[in-house]
N, C-alpha and C. Protein backbone atom coordinates (compact mmCIF):
# COMPACT_ATOMS: atom_id res chain seq x y z
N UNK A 1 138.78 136.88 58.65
CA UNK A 1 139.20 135.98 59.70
C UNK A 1 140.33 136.60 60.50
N UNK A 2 141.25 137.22 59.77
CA UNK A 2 142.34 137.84 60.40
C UNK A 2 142.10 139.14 61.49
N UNK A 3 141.18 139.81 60.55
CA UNK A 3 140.66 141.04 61.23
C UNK A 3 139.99 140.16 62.37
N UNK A 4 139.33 139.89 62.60
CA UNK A 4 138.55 138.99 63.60
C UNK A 4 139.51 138.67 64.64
N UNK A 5 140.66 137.90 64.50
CA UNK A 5 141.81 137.58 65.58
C UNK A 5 142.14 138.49 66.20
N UNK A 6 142.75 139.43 65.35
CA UNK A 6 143.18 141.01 66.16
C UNK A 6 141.85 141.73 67.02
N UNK A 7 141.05 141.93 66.34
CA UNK A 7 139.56 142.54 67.08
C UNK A 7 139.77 141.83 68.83
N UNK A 8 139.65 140.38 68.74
CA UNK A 8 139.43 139.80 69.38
C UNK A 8 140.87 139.36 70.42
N UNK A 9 142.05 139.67 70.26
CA UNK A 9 143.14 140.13 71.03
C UNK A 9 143.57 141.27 71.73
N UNK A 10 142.47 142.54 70.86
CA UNK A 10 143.19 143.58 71.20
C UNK A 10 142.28 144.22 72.55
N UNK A 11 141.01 143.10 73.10
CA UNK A 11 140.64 143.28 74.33
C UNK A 11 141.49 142.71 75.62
N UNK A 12 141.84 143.75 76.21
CA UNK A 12 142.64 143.73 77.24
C UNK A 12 142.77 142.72 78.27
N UNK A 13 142.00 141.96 78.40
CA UNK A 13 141.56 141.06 79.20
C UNK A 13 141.50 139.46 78.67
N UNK A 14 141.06 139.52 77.61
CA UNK A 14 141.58 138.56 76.79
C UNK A 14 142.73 137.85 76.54
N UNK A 15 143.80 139.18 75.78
CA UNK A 15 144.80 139.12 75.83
C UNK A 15 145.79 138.79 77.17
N UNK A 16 145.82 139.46 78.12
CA UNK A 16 146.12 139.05 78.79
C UNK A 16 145.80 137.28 80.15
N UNK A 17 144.30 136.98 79.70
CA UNK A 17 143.90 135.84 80.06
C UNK A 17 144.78 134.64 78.84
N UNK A 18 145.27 135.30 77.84
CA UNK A 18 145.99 134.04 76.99
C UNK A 18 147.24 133.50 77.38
N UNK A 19 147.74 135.20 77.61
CA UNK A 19 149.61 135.20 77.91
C UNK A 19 149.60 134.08 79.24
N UNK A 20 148.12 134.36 80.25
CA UNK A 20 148.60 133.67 81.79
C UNK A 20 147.86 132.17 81.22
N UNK A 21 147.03 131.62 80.56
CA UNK A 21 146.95 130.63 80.08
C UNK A 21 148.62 129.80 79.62
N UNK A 22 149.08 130.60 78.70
CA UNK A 22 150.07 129.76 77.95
C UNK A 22 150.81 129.77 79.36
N UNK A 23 151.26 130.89 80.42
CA UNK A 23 152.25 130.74 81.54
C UNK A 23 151.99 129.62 81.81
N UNK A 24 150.83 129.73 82.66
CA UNK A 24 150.56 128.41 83.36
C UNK A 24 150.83 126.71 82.68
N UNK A 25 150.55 126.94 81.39
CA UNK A 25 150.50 125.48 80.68
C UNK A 25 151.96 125.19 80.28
N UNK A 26 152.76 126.12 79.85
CA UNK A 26 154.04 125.90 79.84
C UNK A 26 155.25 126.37 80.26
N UNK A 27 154.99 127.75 80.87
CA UNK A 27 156.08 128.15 81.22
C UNK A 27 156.74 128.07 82.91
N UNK A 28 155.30 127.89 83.63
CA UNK A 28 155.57 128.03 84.74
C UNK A 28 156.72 126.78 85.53
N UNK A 29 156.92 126.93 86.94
CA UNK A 29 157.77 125.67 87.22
C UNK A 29 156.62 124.06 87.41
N UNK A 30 155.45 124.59 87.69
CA UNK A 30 154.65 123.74 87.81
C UNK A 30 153.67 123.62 86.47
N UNK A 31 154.51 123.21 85.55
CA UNK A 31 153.26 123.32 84.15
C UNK A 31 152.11 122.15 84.23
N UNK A 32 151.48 122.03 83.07
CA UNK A 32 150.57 121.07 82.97
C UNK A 32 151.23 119.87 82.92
N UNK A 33 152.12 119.73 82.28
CA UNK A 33 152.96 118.59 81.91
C UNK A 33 153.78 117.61 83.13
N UNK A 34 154.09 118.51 84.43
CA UNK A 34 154.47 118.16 85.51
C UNK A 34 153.05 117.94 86.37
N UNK A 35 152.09 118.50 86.16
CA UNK A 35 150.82 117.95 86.66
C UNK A 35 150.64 116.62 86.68
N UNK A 36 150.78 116.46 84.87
CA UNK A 36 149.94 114.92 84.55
C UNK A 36 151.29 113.92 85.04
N UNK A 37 152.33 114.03 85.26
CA UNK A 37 153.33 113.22 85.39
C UNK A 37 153.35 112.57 86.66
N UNK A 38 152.72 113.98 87.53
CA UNK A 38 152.61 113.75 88.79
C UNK A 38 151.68 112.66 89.41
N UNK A 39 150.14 112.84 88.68
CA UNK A 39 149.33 112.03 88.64
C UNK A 39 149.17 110.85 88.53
N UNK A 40 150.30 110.68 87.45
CA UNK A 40 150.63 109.04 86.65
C UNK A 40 151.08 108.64 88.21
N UNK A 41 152.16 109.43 88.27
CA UNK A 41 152.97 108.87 89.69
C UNK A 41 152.15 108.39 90.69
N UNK A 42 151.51 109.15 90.86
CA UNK A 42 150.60 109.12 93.03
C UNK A 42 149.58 107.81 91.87
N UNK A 43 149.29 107.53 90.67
CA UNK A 43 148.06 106.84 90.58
C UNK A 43 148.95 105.34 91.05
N UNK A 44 150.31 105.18 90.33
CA UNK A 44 151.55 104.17 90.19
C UNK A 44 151.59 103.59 91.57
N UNK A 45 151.52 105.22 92.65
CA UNK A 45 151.99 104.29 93.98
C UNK A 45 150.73 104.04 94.75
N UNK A 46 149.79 104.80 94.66
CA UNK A 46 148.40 104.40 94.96
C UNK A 46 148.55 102.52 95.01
N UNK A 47 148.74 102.48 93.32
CA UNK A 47 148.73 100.77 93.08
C UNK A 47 148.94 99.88 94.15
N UNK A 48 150.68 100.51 94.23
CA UNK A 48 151.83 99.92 94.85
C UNK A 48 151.13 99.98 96.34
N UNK A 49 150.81 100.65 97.10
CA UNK A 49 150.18 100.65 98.30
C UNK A 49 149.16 99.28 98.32
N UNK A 50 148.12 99.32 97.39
CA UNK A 50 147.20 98.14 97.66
C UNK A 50 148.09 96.92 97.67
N UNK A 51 148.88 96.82 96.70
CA UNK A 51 149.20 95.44 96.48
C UNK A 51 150.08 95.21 97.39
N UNK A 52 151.11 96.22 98.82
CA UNK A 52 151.41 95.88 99.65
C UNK A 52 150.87 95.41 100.67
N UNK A 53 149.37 96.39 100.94
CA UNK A 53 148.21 95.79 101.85
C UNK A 53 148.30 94.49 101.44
N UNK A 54 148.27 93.85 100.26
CA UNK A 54 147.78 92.60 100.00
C UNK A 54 148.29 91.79 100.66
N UNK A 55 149.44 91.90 100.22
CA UNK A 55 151.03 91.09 100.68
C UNK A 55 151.04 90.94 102.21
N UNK A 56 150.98 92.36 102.81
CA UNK A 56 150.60 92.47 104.79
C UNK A 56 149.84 91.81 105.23
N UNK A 57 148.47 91.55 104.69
CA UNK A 57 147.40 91.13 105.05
C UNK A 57 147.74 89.38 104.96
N UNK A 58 147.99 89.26 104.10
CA UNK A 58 148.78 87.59 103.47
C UNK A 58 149.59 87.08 104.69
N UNK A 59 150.46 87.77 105.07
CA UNK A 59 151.94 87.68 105.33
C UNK A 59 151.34 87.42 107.04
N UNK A 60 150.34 88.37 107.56
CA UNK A 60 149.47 88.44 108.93
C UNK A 60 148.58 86.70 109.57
N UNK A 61 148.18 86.56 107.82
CA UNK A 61 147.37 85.38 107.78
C UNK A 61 148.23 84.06 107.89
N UNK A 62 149.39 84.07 107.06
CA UNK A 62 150.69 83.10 107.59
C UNK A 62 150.95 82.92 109.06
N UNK A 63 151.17 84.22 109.25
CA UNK A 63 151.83 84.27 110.71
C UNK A 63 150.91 84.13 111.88
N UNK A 64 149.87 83.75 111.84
CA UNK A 64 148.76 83.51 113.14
C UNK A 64 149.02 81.71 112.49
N UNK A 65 148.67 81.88 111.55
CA UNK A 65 148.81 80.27 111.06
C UNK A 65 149.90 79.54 111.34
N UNK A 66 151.21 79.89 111.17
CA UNK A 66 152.40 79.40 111.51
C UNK A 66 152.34 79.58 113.74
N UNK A 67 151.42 80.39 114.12
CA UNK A 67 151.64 80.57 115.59
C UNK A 67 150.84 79.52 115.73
N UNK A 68 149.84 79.42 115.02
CA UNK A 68 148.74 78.78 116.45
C UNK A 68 148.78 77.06 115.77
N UNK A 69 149.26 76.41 115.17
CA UNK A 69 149.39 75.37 114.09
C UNK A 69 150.75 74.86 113.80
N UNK A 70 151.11 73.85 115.04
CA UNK A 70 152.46 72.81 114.90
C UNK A 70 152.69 72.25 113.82
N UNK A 71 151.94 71.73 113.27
CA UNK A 71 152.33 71.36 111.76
C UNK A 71 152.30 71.52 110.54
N UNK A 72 151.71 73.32 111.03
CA UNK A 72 152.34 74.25 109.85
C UNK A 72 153.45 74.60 109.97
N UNK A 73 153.97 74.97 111.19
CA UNK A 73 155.04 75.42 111.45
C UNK A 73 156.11 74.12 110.84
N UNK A 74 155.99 72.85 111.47
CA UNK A 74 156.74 72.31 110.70
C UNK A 74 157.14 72.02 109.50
N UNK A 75 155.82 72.23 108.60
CA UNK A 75 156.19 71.96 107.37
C UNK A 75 156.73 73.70 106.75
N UNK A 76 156.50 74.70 107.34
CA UNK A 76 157.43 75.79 106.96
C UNK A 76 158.74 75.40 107.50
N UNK A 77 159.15 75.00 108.38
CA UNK A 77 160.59 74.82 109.20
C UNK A 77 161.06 73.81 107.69
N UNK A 78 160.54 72.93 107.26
CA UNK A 78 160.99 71.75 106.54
C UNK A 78 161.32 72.43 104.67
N UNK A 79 160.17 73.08 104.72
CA UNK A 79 160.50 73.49 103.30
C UNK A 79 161.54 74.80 102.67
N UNK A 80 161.51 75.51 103.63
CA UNK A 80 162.32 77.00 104.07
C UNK A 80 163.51 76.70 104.54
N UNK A 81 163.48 76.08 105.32
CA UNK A 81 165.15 76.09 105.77
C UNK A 81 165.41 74.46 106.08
N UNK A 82 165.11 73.92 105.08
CA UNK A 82 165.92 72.35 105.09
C UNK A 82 165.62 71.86 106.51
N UNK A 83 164.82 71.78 107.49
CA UNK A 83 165.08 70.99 108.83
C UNK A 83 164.55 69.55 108.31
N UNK A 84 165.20 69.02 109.36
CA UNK A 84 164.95 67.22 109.38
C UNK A 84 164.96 66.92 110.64
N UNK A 85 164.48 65.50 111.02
CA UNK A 85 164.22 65.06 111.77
C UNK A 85 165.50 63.91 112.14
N UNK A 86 165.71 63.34 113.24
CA UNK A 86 167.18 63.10 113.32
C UNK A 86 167.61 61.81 112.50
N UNK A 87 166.19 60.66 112.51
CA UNK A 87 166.16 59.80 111.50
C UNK A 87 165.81 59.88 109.98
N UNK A 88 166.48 61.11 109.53
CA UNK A 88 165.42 61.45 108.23
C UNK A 88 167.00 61.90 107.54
N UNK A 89 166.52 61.66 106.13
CA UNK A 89 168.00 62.55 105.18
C UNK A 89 167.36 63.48 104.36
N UNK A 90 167.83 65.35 104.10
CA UNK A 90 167.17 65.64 103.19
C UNK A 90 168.08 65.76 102.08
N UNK A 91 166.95 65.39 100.96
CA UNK A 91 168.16 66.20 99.31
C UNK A 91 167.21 67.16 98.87
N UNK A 92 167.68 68.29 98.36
CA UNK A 92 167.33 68.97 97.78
C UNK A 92 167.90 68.83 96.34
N UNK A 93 166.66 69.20 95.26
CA UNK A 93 167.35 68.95 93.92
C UNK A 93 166.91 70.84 93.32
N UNK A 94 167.31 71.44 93.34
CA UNK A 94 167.27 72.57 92.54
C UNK A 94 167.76 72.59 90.43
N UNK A 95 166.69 73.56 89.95
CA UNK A 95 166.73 73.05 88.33
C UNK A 95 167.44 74.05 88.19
N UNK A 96 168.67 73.62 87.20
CA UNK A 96 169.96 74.25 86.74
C UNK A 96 169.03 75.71 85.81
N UNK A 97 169.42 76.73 85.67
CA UNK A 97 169.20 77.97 84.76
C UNK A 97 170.30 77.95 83.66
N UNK A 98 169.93 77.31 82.29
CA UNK A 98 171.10 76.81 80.93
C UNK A 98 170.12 78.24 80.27
C-alpha cells in the first residue's frame, strides 16, 4: 500500500496537481471555505431582496389605495396619527410591557 502511494506521487504531474489542489482549497486568499461563505451570503441576500420586493409591492398597493380611496385615507389618518374629527375625543390605550 505504501509502495503504491509513493509509485503514485512520484509522477510529476500528479504530484504537482495535489500541491495546486491543496493551494487552492486552503491556502490561497480565495479558498474553498471563503467560497461557501460567500454563497451562504449572496443566497441570505438573494432572500432579503424578495422579501423587500414583497414589502415594495405591498407598500405600492397601500399607496394607490390610500390615493384613490377617501375613506381609506381616513381611516389611515385616524389610526396612524391619532386624527379626529372636531366633535369626536380620541383615547388611546396602549398595553404596558411588565
Amino acid at each position: 500500500m505504501k509502495k503504491k502511494l509513493t509509485h503514485f506521487f512520484r509522477n510529476k504531474y500528479i504530484a504537482a496537481s495535489a500541491i495546486f489542489l491543496m493551494w487552492v482549497c486552503f491556502f490561497n486568499d480565495i479558498d474553498l471555505f471563503f467560497i461557501v461563505r460567500t454563497r451562504m451570503e449572496l443566497h441570505s441576500l438573494n432572500n432579503e431582496v424578495r422579501e423587500l420586493e414583497k414589502k415594495n409591492i405591498e407598500a405600492r398597493q397601500s399607496l394607490t389605495e390610500l390615493s384613490s380611496n377617501m375613506s381609506s385615507l381616513e381611516k389611515f389618518a385616524r389610526e396612524t396619527y391619532y386624527m379626529k374629527r372636531d366633535n369626536e375625543d380620541v383615547y388611546v390605550f396602549k398595553e404596558r410591557a411588565d
